[in-house]
PDB file of N, CA and C in Angstrom:
ATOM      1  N   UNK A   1       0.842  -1.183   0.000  1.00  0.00           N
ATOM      2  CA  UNK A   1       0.000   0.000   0.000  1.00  0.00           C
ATOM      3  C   UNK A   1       0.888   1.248   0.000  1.00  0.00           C
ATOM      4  N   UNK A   2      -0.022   1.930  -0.405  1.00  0.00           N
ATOM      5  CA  UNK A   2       1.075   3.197  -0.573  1.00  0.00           C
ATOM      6  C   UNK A   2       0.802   4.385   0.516  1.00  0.00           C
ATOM      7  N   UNK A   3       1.982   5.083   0.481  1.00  0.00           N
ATOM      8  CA  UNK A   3       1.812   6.210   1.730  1.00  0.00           C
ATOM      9  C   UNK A   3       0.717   7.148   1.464  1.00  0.00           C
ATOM     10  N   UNK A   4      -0.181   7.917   2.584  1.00  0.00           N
ATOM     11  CA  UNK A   4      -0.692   8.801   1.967  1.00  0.00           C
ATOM     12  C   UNK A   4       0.120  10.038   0.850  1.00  0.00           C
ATOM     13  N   UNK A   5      -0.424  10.405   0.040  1.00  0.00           N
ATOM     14  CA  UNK A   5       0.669  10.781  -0.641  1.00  0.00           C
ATOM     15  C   UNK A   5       1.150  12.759   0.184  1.00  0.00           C
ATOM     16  N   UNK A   6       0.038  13.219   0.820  1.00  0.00           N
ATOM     17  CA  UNK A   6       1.024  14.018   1.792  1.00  0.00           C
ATOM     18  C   UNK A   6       1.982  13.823   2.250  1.00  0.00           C
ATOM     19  N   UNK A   7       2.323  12.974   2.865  1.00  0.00           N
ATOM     20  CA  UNK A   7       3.397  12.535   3.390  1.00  0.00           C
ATOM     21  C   UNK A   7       4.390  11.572   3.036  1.00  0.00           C
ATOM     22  N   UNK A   8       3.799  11.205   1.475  1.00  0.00           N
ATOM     23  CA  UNK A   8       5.168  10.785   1.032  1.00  0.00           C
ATOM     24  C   UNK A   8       6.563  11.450   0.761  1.00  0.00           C
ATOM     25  N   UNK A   9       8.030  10.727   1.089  1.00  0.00           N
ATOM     26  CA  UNK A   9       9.462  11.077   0.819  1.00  0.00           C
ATOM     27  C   UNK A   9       9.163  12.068  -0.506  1.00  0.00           C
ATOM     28  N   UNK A  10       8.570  11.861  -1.721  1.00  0.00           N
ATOM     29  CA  UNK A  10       8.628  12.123  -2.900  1.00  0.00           C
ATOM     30  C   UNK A  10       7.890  13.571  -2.871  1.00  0.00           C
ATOM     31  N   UNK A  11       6.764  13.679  -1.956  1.00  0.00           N
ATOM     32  CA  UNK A  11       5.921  14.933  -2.051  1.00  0.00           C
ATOM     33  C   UNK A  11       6.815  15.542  -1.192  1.00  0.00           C
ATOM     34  N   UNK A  12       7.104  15.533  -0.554  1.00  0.00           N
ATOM     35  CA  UNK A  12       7.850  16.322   0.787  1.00  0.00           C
ATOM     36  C   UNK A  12       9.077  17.114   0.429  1.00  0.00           C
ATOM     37  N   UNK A  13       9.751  16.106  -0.676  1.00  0.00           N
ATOM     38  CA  UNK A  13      10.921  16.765  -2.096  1.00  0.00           C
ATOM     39  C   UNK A  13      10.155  18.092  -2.778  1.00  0.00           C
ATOM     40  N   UNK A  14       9.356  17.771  -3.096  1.00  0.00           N
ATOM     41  CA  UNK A  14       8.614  18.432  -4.318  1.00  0.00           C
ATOM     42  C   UNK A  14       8.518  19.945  -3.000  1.00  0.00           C
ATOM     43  N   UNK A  15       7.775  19.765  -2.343  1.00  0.00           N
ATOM     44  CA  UNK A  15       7.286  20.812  -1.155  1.00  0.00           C
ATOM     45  C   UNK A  15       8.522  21.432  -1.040  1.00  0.00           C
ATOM     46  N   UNK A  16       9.644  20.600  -0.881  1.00  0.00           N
ATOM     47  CA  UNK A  16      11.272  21.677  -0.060  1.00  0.00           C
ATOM     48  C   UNK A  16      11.244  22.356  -1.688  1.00  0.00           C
ATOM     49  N   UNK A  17      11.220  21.463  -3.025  1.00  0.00           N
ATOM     50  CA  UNK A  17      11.512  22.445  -3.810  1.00  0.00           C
ATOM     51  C   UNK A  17      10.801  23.817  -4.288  1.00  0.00           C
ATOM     52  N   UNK A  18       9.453  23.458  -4.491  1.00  0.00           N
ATOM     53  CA  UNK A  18       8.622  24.627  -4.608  1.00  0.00           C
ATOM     54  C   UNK A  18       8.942  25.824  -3.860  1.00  0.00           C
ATOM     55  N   UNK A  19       9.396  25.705  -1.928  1.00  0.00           N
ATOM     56  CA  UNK A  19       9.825  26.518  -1.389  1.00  0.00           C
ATOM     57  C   UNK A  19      11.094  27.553  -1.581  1.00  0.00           C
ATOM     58  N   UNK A  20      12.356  26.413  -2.319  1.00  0.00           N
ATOM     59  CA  UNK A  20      13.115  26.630  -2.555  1.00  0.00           C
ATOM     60  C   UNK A  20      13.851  27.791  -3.706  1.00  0.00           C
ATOM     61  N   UNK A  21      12.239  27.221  -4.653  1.00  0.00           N
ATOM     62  CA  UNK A  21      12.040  28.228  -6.107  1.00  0.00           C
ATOM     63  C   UNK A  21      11.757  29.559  -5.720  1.00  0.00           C
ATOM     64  N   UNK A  22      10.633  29.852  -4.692  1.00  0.00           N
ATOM     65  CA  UNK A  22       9.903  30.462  -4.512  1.00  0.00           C
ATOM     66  C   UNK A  22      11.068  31.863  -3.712  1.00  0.00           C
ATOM     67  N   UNK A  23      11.945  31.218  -3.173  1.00  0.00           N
ATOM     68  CA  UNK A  23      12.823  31.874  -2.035  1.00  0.00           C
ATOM     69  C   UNK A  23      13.630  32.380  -3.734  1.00  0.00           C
ATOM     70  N   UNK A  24      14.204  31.195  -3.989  1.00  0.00           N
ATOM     71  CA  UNK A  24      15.159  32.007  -5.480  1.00  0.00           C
ATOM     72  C   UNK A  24      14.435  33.028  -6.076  1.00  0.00           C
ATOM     73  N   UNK A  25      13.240  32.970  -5.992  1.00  0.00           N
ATOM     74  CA  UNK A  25      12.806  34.032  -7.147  1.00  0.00           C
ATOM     75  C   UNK A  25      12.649  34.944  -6.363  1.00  0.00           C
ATOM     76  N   UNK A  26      13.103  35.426  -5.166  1.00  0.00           N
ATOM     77  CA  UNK A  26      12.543  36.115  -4.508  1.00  0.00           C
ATOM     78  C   UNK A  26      11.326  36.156  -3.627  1.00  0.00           C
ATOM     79  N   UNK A  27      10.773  35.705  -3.679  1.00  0.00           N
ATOM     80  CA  UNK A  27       9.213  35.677  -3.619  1.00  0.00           C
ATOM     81  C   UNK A  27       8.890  35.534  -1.820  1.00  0.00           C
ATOM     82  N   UNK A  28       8.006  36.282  -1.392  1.00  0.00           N
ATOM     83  CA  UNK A  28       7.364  36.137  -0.040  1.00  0.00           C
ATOM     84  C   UNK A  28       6.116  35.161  -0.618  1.00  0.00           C
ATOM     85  N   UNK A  29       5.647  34.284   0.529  1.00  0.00           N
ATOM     86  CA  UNK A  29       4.623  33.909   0.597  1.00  0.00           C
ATOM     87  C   UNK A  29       3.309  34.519  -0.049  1.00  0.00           C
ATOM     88  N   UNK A  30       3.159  35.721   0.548  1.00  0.00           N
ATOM     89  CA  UNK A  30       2.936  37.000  -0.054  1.00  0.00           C
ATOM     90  C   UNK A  30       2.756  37.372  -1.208  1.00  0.00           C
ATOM     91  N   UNK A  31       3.800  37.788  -2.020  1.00  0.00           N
ATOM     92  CA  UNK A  31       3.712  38.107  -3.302  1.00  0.00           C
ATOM     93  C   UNK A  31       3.557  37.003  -4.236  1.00  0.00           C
ATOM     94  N   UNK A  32       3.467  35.464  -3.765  1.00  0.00           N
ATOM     95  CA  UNK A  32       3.619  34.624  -4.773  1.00  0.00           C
ATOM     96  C   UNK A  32       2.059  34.615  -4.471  1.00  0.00           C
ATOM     97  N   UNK A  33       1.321  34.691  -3.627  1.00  0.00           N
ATOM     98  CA  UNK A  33      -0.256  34.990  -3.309  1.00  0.00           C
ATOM     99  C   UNK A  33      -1.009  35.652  -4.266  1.00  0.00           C
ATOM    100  N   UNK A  34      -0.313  37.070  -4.232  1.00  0.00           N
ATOM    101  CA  UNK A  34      -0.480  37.959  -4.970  1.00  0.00           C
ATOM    102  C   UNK A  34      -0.454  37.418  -6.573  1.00  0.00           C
ATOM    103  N   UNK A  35       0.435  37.169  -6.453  1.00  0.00           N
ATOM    104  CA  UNK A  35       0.410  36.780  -8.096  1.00  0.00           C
ATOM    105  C   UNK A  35      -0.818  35.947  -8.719  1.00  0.00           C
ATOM    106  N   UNK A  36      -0.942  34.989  -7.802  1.00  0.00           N
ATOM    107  CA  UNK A  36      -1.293  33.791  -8.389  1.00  0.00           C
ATOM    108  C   UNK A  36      -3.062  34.361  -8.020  1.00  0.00           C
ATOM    109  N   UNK A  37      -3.845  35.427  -7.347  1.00  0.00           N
ATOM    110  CA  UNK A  37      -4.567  35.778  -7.260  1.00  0.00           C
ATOM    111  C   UNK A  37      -5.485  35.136  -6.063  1.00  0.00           C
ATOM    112  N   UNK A  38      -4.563  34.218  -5.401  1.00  0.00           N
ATOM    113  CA  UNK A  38      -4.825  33.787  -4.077  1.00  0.00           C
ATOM    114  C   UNK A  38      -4.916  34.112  -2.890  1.00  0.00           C
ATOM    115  N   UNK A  39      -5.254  33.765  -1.496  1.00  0.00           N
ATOM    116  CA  UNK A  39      -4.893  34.094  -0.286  1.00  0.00           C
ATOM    117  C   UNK A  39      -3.361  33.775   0.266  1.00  0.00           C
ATOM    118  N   UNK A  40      -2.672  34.071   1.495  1.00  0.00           N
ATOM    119  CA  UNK A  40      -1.538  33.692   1.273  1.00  0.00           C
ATOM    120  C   UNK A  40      -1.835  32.106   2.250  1.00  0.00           C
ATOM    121  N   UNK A  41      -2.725  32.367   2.857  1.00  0.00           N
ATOM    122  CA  UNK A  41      -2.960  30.569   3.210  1.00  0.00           C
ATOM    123  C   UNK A  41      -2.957  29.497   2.359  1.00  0.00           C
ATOM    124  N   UNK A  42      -3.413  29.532   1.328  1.00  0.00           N
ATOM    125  CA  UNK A  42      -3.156  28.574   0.112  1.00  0.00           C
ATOM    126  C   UNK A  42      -1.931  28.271   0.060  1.00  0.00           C
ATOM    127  N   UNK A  43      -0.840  29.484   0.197  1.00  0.00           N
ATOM    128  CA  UNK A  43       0.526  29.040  -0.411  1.00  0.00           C
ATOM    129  C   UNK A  43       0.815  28.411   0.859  1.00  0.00           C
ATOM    130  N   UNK A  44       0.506  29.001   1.991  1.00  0.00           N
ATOM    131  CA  UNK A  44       1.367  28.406   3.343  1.00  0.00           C
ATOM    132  C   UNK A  44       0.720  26.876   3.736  1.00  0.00           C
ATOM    133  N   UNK A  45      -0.545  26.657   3.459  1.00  0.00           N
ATOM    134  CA  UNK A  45      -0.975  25.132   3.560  1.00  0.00           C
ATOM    135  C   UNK A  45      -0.228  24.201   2.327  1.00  0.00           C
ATOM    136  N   UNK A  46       0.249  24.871   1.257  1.00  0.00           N
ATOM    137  CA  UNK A  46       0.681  23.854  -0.069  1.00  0.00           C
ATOM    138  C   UNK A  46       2.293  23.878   0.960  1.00  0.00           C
ATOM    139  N   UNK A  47       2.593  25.023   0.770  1.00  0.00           N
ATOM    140  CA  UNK A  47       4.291  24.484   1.941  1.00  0.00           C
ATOM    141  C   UNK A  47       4.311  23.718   2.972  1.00  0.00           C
ATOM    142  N   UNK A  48       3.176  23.470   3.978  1.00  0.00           N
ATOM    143  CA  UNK A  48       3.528  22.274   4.924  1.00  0.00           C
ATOM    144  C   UNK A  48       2.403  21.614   5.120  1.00  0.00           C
ATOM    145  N   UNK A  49       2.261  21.053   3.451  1.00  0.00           N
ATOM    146  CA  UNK A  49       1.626  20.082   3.093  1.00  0.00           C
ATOM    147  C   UNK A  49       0.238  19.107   3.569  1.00  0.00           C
ATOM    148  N   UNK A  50      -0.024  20.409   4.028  1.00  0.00           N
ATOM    149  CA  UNK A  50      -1.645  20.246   3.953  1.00  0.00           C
ATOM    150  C   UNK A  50      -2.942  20.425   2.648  1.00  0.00           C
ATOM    151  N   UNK A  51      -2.035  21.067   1.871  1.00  0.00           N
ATOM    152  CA  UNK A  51      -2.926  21.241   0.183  1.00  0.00           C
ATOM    153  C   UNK A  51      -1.951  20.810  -0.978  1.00  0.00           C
ATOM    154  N   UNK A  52      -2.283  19.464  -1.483  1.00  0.00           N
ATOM    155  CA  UNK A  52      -1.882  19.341  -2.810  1.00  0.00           C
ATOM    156  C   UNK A  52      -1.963  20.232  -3.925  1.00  0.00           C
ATOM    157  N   UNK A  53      -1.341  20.384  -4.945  1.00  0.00           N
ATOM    158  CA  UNK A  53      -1.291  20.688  -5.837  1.00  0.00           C
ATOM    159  C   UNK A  53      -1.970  19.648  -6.732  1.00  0.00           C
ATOM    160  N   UNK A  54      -2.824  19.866  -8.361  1.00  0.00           N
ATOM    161  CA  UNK A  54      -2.236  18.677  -9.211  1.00  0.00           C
ATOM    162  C   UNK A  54      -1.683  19.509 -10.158  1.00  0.00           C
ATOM    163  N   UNK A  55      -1.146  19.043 -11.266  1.00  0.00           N
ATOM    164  CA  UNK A  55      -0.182  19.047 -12.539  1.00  0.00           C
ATOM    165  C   UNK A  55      -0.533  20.707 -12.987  1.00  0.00           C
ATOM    166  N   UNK A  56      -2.004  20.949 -12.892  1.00  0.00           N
ATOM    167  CA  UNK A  56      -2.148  21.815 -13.701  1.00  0.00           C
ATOM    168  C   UNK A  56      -1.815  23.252 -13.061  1.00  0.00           C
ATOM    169  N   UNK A  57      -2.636  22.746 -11.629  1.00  0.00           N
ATOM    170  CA  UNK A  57      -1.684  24.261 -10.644  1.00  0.00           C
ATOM    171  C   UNK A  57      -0.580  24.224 -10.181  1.00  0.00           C
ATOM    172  N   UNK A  58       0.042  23.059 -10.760  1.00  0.00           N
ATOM    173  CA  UNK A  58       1.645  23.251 -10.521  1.00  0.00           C
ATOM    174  C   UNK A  58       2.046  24.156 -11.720  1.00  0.00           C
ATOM    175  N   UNK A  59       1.453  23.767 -12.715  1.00  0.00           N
ATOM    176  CA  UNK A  59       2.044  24.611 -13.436  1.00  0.00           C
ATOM    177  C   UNK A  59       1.555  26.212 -13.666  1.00  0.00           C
ATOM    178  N   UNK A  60       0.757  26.204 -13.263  1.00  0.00           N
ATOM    179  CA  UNK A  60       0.355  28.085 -12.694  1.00  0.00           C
ATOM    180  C   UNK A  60       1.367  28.619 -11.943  1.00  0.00           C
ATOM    181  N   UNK A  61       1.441  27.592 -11.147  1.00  0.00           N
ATOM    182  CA  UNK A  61       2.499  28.256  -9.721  1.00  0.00           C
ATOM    183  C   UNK A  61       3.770  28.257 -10.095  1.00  0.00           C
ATOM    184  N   UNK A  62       4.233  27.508 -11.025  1.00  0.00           N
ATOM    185  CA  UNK A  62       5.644  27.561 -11.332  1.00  0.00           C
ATOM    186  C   UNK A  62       5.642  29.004 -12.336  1.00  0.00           C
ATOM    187  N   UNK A  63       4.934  29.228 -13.041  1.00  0.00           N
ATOM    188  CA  UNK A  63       5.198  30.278 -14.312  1.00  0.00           C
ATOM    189  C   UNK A  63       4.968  31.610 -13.428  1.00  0.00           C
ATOM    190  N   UNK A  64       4.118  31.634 -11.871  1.00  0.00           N
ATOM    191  CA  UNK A  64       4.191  32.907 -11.241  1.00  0.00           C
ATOM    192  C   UNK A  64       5.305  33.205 -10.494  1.00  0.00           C
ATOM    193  N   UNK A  65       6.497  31.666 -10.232  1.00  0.00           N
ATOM    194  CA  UNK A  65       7.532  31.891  -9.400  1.00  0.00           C
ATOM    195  C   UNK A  65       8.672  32.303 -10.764  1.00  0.00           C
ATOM    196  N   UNK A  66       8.203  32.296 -11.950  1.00  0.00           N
ATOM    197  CA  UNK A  66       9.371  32.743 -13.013  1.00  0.00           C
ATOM    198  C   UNK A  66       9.899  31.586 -13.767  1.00  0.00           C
ATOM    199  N   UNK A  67       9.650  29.990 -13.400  1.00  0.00           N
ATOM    200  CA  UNK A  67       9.951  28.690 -14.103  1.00  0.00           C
ATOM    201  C   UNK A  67       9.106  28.282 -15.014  1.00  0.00           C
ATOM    202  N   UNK A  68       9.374  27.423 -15.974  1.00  0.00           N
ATOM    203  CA  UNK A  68       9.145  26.608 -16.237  1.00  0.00           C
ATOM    204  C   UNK A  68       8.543  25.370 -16.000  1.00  0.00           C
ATOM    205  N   UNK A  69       7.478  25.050 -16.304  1.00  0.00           N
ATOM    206  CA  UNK A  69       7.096  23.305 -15.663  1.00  0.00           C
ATOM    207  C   UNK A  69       8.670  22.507 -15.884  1.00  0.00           C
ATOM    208  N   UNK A  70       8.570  22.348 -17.046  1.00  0.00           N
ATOM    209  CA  UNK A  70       9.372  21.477 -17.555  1.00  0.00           C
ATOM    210  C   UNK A  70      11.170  21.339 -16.573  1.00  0.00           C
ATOM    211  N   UNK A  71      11.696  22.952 -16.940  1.00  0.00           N
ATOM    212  CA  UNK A  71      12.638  22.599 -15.717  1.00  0.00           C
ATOM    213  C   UNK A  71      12.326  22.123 -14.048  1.00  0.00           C
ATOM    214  N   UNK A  72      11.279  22.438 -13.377  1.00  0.00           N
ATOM    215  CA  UNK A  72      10.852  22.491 -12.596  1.00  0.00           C
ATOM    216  C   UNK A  72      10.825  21.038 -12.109  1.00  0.00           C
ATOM    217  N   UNK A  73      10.642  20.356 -13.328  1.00  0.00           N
ATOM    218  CA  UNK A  73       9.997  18.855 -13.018  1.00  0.00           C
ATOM    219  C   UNK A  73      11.843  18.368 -13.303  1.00  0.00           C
ATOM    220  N   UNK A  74      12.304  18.756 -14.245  1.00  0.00           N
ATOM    221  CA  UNK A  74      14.122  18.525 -14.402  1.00  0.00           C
ATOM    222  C   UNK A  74      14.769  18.499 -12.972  1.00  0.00           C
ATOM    223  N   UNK A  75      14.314  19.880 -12.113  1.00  0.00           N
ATOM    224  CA  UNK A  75      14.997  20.326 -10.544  1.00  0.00           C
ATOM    225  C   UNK A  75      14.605  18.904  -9.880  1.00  0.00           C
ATOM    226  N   UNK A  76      13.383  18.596 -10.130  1.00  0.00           N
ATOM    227  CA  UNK A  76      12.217  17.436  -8.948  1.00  0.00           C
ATOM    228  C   UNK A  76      12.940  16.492  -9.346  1.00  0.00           C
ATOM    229  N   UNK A  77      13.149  15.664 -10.522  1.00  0.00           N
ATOM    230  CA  UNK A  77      14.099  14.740 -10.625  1.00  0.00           C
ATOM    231  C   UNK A  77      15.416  14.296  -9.729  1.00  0.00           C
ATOM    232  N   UNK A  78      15.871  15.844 -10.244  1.00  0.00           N
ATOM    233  CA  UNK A  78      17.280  15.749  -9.704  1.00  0.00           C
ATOM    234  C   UNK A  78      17.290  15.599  -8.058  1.00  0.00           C
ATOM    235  N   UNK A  79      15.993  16.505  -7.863  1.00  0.00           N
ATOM    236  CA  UNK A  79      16.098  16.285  -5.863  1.00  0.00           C
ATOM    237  C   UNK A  79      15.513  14.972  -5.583  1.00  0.00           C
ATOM    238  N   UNK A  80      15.050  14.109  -6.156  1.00  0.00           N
ATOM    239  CA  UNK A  80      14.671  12.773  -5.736  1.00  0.00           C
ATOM    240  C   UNK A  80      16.066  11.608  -5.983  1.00  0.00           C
ATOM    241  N   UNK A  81      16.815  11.871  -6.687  1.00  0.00           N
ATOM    242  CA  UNK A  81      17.991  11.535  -6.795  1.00  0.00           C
ATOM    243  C   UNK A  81      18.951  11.827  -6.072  1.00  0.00           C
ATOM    244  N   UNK A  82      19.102  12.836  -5.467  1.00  0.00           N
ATOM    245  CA  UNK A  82      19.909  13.297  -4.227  1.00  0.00           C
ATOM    246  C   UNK A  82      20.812  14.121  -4.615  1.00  0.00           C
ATOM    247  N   UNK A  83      20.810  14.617  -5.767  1.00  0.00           N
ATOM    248  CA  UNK A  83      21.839  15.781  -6.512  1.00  0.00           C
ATOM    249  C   UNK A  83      21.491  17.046  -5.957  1.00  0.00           C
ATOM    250  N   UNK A  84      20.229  17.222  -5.565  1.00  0.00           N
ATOM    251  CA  UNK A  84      20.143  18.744  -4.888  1.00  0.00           C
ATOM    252  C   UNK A  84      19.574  18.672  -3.695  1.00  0.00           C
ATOM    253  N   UNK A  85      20.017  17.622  -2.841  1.00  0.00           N
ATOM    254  CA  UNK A  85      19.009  17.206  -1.585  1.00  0.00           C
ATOM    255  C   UNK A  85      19.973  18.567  -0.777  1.00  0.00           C
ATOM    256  N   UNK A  86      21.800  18.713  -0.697  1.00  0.00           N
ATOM    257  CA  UNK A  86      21.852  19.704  -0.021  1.00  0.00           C
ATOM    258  C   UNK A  86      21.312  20.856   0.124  1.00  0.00           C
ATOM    259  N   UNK A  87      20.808  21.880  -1.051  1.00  0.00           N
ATOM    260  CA  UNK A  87      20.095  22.764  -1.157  1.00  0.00           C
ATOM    261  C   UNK A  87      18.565  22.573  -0.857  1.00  0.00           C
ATOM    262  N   UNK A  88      18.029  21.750  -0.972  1.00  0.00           N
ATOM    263  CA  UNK A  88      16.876  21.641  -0.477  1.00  0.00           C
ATOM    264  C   UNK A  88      16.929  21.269   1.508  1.00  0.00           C
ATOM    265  N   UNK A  89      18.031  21.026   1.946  1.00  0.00           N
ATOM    266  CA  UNK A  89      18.031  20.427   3.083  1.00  0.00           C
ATOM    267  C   UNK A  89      18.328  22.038   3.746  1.00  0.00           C
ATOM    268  N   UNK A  90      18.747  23.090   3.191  1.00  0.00           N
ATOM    269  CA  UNK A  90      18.823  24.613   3.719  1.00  0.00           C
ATOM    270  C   UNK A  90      17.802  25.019   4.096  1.00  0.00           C
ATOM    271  N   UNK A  91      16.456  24.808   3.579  1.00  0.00           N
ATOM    272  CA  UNK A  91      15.209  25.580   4.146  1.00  0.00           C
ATOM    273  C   UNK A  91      14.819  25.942   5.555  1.00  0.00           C
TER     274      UNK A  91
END
């Protein structure tokens, strides 16, 4: 059986990275709110993973933090592999 997927190793990657983007681009909680035409609770429940994302508002949220899906999902790779687990382990 599988983990709930909140709390799977794999979502929990994805979560440090989104945060991670979000900090590179600058971005407050706040202004990525702003952008995306949200409250800033939305963003702060998707960071400690109380609100999923799926595919499609990932990819909203990535093009308001300044990415790409596509790299985005390149970064997620690489942090499930352990190539960017140090930078994600900074948050």
């Amino acid at each position: 059986m599988f983990p709930h997927p909140l709390h799977s190793n794999d979502y929990s990657k994805l979560v440090s990275l989104l945060r991670a983007v979000r900090k590179e681009a600058g971005l407050t909680q706040v202004e990525l709110a702003t952008r995306l035409g949200v409250e800033q609770s939305l963003i702060s429940k998707i960071e400690r993973r109380e609100r999923r994302l799926d595919v499609a508002e990932l990819r909203t949220y990535c093009a308001a933090m300044g990415i790409g899906l596509n790299e985005f999902v390149l970064r997620f790779e690489t942090a499930l592999t352990g190539h960017e687990q140090e930078a994600l382990d900074d948050d």
